[in-house]
C-alpha atoms as a PDB file:
ATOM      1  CA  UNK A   1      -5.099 -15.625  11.086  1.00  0.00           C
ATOM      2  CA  UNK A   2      -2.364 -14.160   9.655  1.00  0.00           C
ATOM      3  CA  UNK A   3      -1.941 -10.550   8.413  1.00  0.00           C
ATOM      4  CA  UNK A   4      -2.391 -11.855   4.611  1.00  0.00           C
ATOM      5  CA  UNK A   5      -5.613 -13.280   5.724  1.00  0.00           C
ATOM      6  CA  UNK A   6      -6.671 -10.243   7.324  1.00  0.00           C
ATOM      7  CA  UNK A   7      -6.757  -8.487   4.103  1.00  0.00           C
ATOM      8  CA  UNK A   8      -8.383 -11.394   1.401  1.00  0.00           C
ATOM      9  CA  UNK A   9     -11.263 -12.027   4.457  1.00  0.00           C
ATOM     10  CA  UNK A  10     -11.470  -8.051   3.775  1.00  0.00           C
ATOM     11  CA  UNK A  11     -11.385  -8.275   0.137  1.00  0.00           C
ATOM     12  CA  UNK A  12     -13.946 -11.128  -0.162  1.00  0.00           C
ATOM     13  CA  UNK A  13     -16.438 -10.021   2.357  1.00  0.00           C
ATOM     14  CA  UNK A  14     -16.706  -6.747  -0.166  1.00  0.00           C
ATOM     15  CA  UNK A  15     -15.751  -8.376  -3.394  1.00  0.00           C
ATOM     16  CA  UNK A  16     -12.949  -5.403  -4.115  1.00  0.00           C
ATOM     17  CA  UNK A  17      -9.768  -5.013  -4.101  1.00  0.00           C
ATOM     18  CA  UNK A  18      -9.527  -1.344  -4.148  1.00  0.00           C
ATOM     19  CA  UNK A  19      -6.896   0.382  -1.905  1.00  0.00           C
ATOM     20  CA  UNK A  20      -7.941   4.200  -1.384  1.00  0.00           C
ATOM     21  CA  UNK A  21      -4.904   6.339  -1.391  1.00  0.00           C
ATOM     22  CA  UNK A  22      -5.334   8.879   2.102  1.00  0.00           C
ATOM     23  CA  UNK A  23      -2.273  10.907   1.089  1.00  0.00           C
ATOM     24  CA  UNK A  24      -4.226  14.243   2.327  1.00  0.00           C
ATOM     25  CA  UNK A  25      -2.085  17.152   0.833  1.00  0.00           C
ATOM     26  CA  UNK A  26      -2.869  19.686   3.272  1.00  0.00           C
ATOM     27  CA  UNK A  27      -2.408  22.432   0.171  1.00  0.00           C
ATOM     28  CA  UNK A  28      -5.332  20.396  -2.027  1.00  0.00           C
ATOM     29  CA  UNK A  29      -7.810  19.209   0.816  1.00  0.00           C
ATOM     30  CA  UNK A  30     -11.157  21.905   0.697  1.00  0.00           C
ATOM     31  CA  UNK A  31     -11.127  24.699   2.191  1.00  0.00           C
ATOM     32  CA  UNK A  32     -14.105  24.053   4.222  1.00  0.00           C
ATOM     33  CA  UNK A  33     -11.834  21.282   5.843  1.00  0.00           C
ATOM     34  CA  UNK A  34      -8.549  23.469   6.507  1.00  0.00           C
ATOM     35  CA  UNK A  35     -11.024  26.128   9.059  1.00  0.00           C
ATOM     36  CA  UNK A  36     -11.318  23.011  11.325  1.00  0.00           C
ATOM     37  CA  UNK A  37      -9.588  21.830  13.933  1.00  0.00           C
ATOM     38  CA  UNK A  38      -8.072  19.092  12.565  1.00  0.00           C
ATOM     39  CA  UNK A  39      -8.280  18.973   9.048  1.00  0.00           C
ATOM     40  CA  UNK A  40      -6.863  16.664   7.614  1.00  0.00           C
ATOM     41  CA  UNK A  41      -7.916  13.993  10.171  1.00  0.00           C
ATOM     42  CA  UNK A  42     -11.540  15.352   9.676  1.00  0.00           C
ATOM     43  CA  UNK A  43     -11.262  15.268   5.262  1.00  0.00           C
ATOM     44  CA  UNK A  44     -10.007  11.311   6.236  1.00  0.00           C
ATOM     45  CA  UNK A  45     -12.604  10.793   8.286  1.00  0.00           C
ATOM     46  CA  UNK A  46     -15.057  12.322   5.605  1.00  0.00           C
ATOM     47  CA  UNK A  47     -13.233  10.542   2.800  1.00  0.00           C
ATOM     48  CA  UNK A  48     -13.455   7.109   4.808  1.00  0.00           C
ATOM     49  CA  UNK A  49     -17.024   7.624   5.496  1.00  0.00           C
ATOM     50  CA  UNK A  50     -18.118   7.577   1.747  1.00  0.00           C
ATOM     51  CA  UNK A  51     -15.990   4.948   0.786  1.00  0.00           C
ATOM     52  CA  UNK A  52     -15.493   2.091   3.273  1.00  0.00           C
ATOM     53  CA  UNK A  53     -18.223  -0.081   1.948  1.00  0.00           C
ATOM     54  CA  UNK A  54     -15.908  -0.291  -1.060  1.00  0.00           C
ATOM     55  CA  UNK A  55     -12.558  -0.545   0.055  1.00  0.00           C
ATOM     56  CA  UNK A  56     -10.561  -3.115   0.973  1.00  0.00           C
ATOM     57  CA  UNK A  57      -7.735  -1.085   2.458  1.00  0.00           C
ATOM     58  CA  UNK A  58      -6.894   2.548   3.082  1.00  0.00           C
ATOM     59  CA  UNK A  59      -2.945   3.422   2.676  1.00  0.00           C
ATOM     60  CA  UNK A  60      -2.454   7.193   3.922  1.00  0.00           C
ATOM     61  CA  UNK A  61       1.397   8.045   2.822  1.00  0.00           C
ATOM     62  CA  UNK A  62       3.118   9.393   6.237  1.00  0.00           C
ATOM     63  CA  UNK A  63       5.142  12.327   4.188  1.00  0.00           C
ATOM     64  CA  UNK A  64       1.517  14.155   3.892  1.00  0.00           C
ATOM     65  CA  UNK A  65       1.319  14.090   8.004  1.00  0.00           C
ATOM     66  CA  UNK A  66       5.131  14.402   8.284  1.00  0.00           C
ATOM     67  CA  UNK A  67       5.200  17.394   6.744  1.00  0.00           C
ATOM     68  CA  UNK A  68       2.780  19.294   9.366  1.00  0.00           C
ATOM     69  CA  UNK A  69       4.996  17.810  12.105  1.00  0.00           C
ATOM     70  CA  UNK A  70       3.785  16.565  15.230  1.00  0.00           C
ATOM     71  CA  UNK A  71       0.028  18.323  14.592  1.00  0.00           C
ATOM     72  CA  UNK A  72       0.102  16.389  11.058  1.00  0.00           C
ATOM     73  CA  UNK A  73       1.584  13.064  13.162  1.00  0.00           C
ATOM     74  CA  UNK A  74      -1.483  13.609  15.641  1.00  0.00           C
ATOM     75  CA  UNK A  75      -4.390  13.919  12.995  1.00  0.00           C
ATOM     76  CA  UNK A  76      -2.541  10.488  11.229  1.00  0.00           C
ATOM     77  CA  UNK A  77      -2.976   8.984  14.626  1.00  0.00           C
ATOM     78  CA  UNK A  78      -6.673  10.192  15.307  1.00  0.00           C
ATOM     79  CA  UNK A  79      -6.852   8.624  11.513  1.00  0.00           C
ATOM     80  CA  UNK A  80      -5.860   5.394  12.519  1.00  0.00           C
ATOM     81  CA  UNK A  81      -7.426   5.225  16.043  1.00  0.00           C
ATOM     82  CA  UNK A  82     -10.840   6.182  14.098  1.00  0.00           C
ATOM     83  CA  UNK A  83     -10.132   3.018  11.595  1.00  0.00           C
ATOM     84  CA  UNK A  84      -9.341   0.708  14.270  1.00  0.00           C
ATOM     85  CA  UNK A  85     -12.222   2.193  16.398  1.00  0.00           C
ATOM     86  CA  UNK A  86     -15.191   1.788  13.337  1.00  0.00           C
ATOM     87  CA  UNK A  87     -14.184  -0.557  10.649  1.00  0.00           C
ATOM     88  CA  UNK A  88     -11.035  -2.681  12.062  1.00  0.00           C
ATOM     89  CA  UNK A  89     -12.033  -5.248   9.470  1.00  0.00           C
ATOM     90  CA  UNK A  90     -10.328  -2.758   6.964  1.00  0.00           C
ATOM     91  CA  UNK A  91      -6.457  -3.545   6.150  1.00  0.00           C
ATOM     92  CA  UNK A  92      -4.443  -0.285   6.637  1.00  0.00           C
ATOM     93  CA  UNK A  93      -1.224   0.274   5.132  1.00  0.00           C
ATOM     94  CA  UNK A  94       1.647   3.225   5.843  1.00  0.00           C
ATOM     95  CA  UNK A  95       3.893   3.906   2.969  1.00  0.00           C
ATOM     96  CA  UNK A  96       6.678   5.046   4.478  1.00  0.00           C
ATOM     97  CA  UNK A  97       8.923   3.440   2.553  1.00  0.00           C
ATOM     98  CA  UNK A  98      11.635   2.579   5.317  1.00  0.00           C
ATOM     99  CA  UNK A  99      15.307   1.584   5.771  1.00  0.00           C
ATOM    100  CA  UNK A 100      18.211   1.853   7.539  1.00  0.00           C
ATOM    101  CA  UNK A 101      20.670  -0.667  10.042  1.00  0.00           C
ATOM    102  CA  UNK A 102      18.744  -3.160  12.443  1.00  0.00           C
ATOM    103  CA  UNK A 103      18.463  -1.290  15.410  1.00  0.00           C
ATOM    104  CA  UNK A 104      17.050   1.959  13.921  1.00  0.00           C
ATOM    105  CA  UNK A 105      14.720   0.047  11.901  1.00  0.00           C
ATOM    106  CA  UNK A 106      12.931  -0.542  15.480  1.00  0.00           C
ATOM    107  CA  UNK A 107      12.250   2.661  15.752  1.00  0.00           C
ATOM    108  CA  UNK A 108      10.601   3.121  12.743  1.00  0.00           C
ATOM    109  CA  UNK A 109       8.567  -0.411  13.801  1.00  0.00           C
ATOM    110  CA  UNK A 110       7.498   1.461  17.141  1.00  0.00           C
ATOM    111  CA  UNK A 111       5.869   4.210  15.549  1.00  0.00           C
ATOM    112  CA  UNK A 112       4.431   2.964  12.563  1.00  0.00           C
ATOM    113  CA  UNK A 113       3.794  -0.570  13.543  1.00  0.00           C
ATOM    114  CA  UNK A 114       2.832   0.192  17.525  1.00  0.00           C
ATOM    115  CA  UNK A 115       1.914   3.687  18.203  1.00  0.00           C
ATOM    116  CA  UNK A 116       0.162   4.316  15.049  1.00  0.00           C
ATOM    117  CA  UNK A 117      -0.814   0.864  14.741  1.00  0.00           C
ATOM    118  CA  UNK A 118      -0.410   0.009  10.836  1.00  0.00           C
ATOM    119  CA  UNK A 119      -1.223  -3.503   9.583  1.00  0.00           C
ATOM    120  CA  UNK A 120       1.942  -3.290   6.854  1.00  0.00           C
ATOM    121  CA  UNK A 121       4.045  -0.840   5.740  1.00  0.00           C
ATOM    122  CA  UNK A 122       6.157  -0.361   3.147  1.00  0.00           C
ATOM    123  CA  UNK A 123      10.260  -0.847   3.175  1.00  0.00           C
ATOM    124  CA  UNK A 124      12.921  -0.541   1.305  1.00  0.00           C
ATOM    125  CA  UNK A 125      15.731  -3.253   0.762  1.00  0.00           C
ATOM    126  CA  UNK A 126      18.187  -1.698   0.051  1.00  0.00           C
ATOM    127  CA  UNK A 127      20.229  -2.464   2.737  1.00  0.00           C
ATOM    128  CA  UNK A 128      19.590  -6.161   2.235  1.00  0.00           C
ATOM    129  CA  UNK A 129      18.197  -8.720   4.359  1.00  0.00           C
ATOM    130  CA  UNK A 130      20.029  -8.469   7.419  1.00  0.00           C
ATOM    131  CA  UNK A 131      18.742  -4.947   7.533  1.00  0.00           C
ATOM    132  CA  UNK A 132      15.123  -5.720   7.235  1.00  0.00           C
ATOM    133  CA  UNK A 133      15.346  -8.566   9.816  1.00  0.00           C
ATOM    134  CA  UNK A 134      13.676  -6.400  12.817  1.00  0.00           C
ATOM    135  CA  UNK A 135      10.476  -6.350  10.388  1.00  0.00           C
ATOM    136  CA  UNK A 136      10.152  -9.556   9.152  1.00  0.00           C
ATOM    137  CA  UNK A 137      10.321 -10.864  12.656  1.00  0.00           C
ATOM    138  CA  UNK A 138       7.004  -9.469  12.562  1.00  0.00           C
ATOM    139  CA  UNK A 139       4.567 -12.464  12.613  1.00  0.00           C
ATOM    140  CA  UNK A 140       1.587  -9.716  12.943  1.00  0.00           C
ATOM    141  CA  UNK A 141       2.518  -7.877  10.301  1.00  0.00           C
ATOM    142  CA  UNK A 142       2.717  -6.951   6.892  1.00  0.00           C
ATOM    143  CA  UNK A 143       6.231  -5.936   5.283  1.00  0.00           C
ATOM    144  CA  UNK A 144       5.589  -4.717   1.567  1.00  0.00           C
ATOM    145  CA  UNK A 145       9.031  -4.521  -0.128  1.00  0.00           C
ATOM    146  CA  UNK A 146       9.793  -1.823  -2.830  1.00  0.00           C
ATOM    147  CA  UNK A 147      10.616  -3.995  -5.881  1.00  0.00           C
ATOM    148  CA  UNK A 148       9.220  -2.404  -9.487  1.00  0.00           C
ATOM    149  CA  UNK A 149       7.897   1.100  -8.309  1.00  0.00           C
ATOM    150  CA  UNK A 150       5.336   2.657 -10.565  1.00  0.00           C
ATOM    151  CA  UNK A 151       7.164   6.252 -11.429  1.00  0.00           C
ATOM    152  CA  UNK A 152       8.883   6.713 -14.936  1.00  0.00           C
ATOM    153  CA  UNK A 153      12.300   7.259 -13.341  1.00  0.00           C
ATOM    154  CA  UNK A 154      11.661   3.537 -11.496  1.00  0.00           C
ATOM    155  CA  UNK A 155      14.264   1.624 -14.655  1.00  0.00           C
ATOM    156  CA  UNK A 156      17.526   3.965 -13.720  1.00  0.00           C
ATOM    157  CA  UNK A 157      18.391   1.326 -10.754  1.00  0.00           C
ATOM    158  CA  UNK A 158      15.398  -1.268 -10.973  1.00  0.00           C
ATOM    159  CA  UNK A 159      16.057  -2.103 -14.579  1.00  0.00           C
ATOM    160  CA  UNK A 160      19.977  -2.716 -13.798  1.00  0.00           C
ATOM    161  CA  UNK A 161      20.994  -6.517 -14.465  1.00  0.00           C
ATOM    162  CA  UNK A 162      22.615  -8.625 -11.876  1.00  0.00           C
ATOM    163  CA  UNK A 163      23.589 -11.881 -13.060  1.00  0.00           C
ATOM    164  CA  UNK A 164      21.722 -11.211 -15.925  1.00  0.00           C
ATOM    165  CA  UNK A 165      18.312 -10.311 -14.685  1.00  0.00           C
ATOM    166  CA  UNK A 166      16.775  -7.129 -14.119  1.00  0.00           C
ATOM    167  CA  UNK A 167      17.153  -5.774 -10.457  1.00  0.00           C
ATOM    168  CA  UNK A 168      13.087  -6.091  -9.822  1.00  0.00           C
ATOM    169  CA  UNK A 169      13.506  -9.818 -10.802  1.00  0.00           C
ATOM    170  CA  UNK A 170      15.931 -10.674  -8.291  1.00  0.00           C
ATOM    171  CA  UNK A 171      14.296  -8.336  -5.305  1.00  0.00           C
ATOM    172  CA  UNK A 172      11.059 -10.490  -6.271  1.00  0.00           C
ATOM    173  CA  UNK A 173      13.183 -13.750  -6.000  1.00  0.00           C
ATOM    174  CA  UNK A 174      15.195 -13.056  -2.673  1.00  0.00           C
ATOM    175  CA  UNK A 175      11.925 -12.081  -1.054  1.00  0.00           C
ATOM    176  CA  UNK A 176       9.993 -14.994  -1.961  1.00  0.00           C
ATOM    177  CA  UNK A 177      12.887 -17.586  -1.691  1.00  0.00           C
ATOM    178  CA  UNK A 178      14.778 -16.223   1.547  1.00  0.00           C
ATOM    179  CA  UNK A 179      12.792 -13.424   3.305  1.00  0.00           C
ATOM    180  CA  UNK A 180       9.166 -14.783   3.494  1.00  0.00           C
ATOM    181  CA  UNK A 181       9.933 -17.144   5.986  1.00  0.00           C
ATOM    182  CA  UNK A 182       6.895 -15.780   7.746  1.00  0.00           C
ATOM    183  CA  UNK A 183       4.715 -15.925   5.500  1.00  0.00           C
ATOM    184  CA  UNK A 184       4.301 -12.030   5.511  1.00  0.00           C
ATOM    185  CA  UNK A 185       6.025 -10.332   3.094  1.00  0.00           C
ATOM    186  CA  UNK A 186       4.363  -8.585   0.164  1.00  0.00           C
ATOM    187  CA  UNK A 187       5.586  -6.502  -2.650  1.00  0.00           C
ATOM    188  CA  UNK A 188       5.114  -3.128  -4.565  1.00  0.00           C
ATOM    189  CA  UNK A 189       4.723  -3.794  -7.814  1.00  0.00           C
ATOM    190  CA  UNK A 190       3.483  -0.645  -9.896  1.00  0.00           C
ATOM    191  CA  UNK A 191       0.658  -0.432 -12.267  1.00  0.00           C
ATOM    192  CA  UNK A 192       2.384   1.270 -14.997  1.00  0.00           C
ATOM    193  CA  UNK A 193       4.908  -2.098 -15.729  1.00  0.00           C
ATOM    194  CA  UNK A 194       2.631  -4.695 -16.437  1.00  0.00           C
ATOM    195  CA  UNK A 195       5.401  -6.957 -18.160  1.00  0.00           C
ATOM    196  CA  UNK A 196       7.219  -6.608 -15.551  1.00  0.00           C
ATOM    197  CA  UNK A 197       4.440  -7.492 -12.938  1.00  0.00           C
ATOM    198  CA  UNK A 198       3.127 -10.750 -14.783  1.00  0.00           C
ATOM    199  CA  UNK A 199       7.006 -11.464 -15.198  1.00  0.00           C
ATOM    200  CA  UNK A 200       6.619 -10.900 -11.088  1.00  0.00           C
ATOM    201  CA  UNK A 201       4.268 -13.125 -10.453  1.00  0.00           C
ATOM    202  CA  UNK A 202       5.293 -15.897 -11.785  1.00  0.00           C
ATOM    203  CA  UNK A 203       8.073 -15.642  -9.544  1.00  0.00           C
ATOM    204  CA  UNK A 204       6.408 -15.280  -6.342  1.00  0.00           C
ATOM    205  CA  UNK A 205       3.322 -17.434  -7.067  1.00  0.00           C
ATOM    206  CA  UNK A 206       0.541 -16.224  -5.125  1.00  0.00           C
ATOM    207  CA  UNK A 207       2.371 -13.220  -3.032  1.00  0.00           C
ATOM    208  CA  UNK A 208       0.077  -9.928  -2.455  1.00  0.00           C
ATOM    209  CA  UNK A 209       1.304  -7.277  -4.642  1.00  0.00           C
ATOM    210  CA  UNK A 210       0.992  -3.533  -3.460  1.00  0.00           C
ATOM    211  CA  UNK A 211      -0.033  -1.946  -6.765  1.00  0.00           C
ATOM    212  CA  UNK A 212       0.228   1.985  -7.074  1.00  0.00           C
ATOM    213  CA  UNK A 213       0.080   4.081 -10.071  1.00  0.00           C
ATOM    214  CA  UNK A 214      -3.539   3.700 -10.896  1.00  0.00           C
ATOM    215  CA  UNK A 215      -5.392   6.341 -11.403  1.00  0.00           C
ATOM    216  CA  UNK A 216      -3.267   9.624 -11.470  1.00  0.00           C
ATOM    217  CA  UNK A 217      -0.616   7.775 -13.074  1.00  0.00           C
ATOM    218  CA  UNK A 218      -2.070   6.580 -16.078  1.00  0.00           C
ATOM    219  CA  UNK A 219      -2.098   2.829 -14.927  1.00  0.00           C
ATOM    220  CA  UNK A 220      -4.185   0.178 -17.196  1.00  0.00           C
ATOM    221  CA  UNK A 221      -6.201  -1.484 -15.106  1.00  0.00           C
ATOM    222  CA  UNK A 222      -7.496  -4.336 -17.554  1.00  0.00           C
ATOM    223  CA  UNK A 223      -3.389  -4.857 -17.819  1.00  0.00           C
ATOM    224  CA  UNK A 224      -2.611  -4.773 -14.661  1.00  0.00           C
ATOM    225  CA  UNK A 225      -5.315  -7.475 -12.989  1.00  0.00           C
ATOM    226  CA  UNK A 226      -4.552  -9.662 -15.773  1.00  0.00           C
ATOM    227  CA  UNK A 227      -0.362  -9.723 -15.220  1.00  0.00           C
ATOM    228  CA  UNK A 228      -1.237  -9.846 -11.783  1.00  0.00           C
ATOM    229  CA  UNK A 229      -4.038 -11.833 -10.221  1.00  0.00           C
ATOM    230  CA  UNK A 230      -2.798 -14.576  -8.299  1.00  0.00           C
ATOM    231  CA  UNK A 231      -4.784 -18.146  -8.208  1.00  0.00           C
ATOM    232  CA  UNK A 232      -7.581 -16.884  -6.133  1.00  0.00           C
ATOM    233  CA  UNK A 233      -8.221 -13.472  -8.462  1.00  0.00           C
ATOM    234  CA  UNK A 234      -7.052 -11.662  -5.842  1.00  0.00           C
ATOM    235  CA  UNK A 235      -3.217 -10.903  -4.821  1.00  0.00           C
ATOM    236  CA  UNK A 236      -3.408  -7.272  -5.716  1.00  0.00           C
ATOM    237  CA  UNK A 237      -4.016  -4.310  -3.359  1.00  0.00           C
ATOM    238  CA  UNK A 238      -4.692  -1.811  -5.723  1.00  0.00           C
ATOM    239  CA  UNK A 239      -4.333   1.527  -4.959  1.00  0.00           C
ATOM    240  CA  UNK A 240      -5.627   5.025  -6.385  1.00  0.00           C
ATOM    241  CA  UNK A 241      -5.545   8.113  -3.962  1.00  0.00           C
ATOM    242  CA  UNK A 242      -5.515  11.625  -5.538  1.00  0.00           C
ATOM    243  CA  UNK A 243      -8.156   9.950  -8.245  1.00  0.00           C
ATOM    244  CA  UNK A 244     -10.686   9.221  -5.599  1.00  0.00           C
ATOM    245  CA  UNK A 245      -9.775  11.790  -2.611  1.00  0.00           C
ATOM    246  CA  UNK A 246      -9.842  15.051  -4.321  1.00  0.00           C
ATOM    247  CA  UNK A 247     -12.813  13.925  -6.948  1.00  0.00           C
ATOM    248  CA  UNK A 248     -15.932  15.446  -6.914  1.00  0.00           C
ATOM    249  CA  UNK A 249     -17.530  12.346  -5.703  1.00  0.00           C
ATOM    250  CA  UNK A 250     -14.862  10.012  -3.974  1.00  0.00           C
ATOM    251  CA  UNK A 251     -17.609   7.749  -3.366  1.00  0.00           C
ATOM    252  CA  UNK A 252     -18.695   7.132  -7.193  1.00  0.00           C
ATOM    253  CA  UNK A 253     -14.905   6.765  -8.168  1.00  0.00           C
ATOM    254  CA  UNK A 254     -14.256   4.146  -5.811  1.00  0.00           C
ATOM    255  CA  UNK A 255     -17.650   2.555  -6.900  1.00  0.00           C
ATOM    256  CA  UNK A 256     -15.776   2.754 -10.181  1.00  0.00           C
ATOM    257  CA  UNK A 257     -12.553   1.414  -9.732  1.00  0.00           C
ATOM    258  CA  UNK A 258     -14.175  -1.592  -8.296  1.00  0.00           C
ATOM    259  CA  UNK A 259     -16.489  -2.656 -11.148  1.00  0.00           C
ATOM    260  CA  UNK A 260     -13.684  -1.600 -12.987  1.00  0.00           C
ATOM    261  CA  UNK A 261     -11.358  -4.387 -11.194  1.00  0.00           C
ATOM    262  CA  UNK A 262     -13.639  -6.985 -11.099  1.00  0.00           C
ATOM    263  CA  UNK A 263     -14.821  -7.231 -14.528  1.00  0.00           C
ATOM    264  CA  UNK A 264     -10.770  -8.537 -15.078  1.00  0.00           C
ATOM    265  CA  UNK A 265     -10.545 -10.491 -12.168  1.00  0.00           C
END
């Protein structure tokens, strides 16, 4: 089975394709949580304990832990362990976001990919292909390429022509046509373009997108499915984290987002 598989088996066995978002901002997660011992692996663990019945994936984003150092790195860990330990059915994904020359790029594999045991994470390809090499060598794993990011600023170098198509066009077409040799490349592809993401897919035929900016970020979701569903009315991984984490009922919102989803799907 490969790592694509992993997550539609996921997504069919609980008719969803929601992503929940574990980016736990130690400055916005309850107070109740920050007395403990480890707090923000015990808000994720309270967060995934309301909500797994719904989701399809969890994608924590590793500046959150980063950012408490090597406690924060620790209670990402116990996170992931905890995943792997009750529902490893569940597709996990780290947005990390990295890039760099070949042989650093295997460090980044070791700890994201091996020690904290991620599914997919995300990367940027910047460097080009030869950079990225190190991950996509990576049969077992996911590698979800940054190619039409869902913030405003995302046009200033995505929007750029070269040979007269927009940047995010030809990212989507060197990944699908050169990179994906493995069958396990996926792409981020944000909410808040839907031109852009139906212009995507018909690129990359029936590639997984990666889809933030729901939520939070004012994302249409009726758009969005429609542009994006592959064949199967599936393809999307569609993420909302601050909307559903730091609600007053995480568990509703998810409930939500997935009736939401599926009445476009």
């Amino acid at each position: 089975m490969s790592i694509i598989d992993k997550y539609n088996k996921r997504s069919d066995a609980v008719n969803s394709l929601v992503c929940i978002g574990l980016d736990s901002d130690f400055e916005k997660i309850p107070e109740k949580f920050k007395k403990l011992e480890f707090p923000q692996f015990e808000f994720n663990k309270s967060i995934i304990e309301l909500t797994n019945e719904y989701a399809a994936a969890y994608k924590p984003n590793i500046a959150f832990y980063e950012a408490r150092g090597s406690q924060g790195l620790k209670e990402l860990k116990m996170t992931m362990d905890f995943l792997r330990e009750n529902y490893p059915d569940i597709f996990t994904v780290c947005d990390s976001k990295r890039g760099d020359i070949g042989n650093t790029n295997k460090g980044y594999i070791e700890l994201i990919l091996d020690w904290l045991g991620f599914d997919a994470m995300t990367v940027s390809p910047y460097l080009g292909g030869e950079s990225l090499r190190p991950f996509l060598e990576r049969l077992d794993k996911g590698i979800i390429v940054l190619c039409k990011t869902s913030n405003p600023g995302s046009g200033e170098f995505q929007d750029l022509k070269i040979e007269d198509k927009p940047l995010w066009q030809f990212i989507a077409e060197k990944v699908t046509n050169e990179w994906d040799k493995n069958k396990n490349c996926l792409l981020v592809v944000g909410a808040t373009y839907p031109e852009e993401m139906k212009k995507i897919r018909e690129v990359t035929g029936d590639m997984t997108f990666l889809v933030p900016g729901v939520g939070a970020q004012g994302g249409d979701v009726e758009q969005l499915v429609k542009a994006g569903k592959n064949s199967q009315n599936k393809g999307l991984i569609i993420n909302s984290s601050r909307g559903i984490i730091f609600s007053d009922n995480p568990r509703t919102e998810t409930i939500k987002l997935k009736e939401k989803i599926n009445k476009y799907r």
